[in-house]
N, C-alpha and C. Protein backbone atom coordinates (compact mmCIF):
# COMPACT_ATOMS: atom_id res chain seq x y z
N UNK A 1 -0.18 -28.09 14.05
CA UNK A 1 -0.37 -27.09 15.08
C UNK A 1 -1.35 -27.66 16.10
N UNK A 2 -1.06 -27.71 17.38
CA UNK A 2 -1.69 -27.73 18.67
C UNK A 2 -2.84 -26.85 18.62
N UNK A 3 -4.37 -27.24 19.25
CA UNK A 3 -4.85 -26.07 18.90
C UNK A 3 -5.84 -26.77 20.44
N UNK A 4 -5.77 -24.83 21.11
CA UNK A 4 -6.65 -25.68 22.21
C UNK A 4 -8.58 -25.07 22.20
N UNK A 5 -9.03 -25.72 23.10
CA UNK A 5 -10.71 -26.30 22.59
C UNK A 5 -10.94 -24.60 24.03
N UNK A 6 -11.62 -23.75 23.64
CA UNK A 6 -11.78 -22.98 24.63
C UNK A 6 -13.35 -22.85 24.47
N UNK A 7 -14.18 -22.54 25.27
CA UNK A 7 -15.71 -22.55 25.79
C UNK A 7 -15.65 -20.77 26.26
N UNK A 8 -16.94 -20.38 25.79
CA UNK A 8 -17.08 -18.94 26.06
C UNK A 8 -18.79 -18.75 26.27
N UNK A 9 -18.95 -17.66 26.86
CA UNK A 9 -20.89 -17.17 26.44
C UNK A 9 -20.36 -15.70 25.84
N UNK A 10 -21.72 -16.12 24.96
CA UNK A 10 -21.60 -14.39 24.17
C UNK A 10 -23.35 -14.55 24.66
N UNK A 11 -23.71 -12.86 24.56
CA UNK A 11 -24.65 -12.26 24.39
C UNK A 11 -25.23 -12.90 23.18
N UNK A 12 -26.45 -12.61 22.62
CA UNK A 12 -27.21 -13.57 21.35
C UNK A 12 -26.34 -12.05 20.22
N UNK A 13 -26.59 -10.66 20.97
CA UNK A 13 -26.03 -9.56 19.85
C UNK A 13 -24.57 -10.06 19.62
N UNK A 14 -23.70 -10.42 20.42
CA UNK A 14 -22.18 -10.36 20.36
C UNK A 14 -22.39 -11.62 18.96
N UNK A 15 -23.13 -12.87 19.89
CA UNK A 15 -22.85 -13.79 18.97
C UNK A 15 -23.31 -13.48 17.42
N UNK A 16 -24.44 -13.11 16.99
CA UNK A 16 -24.89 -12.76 15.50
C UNK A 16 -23.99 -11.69 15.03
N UNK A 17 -22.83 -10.70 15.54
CA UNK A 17 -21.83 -9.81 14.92
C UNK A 17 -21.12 -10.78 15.07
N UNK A 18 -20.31 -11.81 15.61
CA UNK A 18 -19.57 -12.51 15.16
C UNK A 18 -19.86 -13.59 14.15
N UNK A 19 -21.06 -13.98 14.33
CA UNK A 19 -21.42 -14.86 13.00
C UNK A 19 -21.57 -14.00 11.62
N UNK A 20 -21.79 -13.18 11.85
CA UNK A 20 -22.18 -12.02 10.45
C UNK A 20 -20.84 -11.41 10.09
N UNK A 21 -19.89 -11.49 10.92
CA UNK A 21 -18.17 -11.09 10.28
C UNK A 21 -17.62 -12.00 9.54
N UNK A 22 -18.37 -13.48 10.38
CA UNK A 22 -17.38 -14.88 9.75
C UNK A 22 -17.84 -14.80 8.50
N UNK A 23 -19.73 -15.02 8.41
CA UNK A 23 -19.83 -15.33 7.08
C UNK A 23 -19.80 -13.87 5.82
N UNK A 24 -19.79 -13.19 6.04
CA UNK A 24 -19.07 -12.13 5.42
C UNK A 24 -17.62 -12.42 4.65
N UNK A 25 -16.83 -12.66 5.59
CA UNK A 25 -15.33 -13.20 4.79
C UNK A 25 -15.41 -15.00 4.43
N UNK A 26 -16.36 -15.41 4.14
CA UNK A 26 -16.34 -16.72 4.09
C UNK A 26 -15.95 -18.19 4.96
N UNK A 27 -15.54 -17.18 6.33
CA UNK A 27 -14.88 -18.04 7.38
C UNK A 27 -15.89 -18.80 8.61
N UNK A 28 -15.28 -19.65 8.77
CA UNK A 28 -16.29 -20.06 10.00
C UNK A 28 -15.93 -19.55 11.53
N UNK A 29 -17.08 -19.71 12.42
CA UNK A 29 -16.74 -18.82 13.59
C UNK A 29 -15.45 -19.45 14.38
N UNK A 30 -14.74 -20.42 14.04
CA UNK A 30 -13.52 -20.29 15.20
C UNK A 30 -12.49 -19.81 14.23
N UNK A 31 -12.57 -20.00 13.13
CA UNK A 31 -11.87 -18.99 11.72
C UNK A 31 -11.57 -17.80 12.29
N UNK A 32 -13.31 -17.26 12.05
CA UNK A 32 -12.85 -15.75 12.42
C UNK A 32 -12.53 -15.37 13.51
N UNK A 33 -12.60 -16.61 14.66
CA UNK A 33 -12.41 -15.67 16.46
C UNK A 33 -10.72 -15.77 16.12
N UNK A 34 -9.97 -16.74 15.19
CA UNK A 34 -8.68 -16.84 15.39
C UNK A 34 -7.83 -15.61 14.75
N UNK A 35 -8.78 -15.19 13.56
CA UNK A 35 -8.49 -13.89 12.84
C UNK A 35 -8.53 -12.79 13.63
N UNK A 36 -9.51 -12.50 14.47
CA UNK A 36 -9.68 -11.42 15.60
C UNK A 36 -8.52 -11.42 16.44
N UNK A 37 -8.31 -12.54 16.99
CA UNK A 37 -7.61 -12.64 17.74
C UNK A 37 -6.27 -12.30 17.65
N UNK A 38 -5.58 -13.18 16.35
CA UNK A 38 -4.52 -12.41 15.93
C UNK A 38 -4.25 -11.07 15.54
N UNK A 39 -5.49 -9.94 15.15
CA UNK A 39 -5.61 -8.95 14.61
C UNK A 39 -5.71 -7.74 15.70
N UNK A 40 -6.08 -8.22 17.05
CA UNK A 40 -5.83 -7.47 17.96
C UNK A 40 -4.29 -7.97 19.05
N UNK A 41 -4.25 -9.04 18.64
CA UNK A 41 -2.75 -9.05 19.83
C UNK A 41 -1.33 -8.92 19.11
N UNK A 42 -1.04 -9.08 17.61
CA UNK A 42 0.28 -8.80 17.44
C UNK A 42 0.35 -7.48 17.66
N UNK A 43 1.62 -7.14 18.14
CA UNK A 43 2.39 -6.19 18.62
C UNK A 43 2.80 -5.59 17.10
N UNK A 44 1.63 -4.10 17.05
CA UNK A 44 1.72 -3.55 15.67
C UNK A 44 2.32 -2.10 15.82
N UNK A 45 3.46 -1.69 17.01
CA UNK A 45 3.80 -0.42 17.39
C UNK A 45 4.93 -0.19 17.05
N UNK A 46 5.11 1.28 16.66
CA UNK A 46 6.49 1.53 16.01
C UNK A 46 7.61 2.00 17.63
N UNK A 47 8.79 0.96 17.61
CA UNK A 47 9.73 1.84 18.52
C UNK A 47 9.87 2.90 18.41
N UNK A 48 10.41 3.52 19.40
CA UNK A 48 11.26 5.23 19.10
C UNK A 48 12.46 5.06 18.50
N UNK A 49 13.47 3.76 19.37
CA UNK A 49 14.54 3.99 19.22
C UNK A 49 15.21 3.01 17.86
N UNK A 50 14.15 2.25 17.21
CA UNK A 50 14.28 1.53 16.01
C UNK A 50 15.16 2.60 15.05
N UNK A 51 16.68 1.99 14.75
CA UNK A 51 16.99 2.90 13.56
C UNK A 51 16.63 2.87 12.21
N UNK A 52 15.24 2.15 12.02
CA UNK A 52 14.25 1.92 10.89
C UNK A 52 13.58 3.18 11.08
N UNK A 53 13.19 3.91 12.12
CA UNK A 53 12.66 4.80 11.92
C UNK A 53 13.25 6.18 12.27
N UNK A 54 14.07 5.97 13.06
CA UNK A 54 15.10 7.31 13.55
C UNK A 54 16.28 7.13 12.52
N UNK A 55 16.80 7.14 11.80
CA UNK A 55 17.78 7.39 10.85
C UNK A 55 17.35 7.83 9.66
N UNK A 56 18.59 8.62 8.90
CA UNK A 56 18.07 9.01 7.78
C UNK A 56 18.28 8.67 6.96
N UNK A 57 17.80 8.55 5.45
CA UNK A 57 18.11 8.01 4.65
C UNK A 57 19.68 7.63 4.07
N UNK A 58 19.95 6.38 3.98
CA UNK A 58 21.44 5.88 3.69
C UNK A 58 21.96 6.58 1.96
N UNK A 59 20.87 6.65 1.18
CA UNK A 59 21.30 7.56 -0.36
C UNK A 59 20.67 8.88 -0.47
N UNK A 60 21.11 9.34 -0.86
CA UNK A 60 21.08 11.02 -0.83
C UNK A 60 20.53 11.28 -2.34
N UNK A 61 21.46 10.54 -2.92
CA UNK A 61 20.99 11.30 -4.28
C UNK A 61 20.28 10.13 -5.61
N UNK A 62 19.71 10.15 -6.48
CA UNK A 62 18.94 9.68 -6.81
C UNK A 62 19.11 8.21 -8.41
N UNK A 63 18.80 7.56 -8.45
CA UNK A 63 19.78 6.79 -9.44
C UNK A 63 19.70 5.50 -8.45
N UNK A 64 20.35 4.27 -9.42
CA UNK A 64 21.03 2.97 -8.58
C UNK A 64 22.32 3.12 -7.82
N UNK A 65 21.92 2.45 -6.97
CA UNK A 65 23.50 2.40 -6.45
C UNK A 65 23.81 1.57 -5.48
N UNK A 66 24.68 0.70 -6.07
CA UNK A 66 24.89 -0.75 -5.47
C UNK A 66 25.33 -0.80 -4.16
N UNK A 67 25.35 0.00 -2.89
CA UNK A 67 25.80 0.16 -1.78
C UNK A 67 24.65 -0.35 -0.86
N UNK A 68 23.29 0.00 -1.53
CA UNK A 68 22.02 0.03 -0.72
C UNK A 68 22.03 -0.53 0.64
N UNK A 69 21.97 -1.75 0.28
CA UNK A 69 21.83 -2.78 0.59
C UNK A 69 22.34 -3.16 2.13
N UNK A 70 23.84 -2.72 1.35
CA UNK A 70 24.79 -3.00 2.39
C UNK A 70 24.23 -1.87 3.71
N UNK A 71 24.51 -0.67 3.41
CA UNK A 71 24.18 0.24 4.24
C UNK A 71 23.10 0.19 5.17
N UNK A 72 21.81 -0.23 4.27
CA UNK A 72 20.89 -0.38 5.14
C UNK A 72 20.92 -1.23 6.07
N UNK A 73 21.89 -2.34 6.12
CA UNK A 73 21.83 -3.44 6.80
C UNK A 73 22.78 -2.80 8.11
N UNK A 74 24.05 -1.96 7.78
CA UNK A 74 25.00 -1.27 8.99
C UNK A 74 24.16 -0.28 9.71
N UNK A 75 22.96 0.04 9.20
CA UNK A 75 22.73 0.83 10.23
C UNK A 75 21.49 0.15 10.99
N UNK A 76 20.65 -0.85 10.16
CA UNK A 76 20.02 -1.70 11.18
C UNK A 76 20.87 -2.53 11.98
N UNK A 77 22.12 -3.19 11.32
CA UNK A 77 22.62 -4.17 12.52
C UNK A 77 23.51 -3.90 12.64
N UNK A 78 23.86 -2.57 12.91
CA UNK A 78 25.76 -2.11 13.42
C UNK A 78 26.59 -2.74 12.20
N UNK A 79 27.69 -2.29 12.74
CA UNK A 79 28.95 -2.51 12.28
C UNK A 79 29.65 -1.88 11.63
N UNK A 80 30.86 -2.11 10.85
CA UNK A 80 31.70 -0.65 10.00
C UNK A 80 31.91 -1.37 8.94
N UNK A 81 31.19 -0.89 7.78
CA UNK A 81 32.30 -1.40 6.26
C UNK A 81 32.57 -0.27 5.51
């Protein structure tokens, strides 16, 4: 992995809460700025129109039943079986 060299100023407070998060989880500070970082920018929002969340359940009634699978997959990715 490519990793690029970035330069910043923190406040002496910003910097000692970021040193006191790293060594808390055992990480070092570009550890944890990379953990932050990822922890605020993936895209953690539910669609509306996701039929993961707007559809209703594919089994009704309760037990195995070897269809699951399939179903769940036609109504996440279309199609007719």
């Amino acid at each position: 992995m490519k990793l690029k060299v970035i330069r910043t100023k923190l406040t002496q407070l910003e910097y000692r809460l970021l040193r006191e998060y790293a060594e808390s989880r055992g990480l070092t500070i570009a550890e944890a700025l990379r953990e932050i970082i990822r922890s605020h920018v993936i895209d953690d929002r539910v669609y509306e129109d996701d039929p993961f969340f707007t559809e209703g359940p594919v089994v009704r009634k309760k037990g195995v039943v070897e269809k699951t699978s399939v179903e769940h997959d036609r109504i996440l990715y279309g199609g007719s079986r």
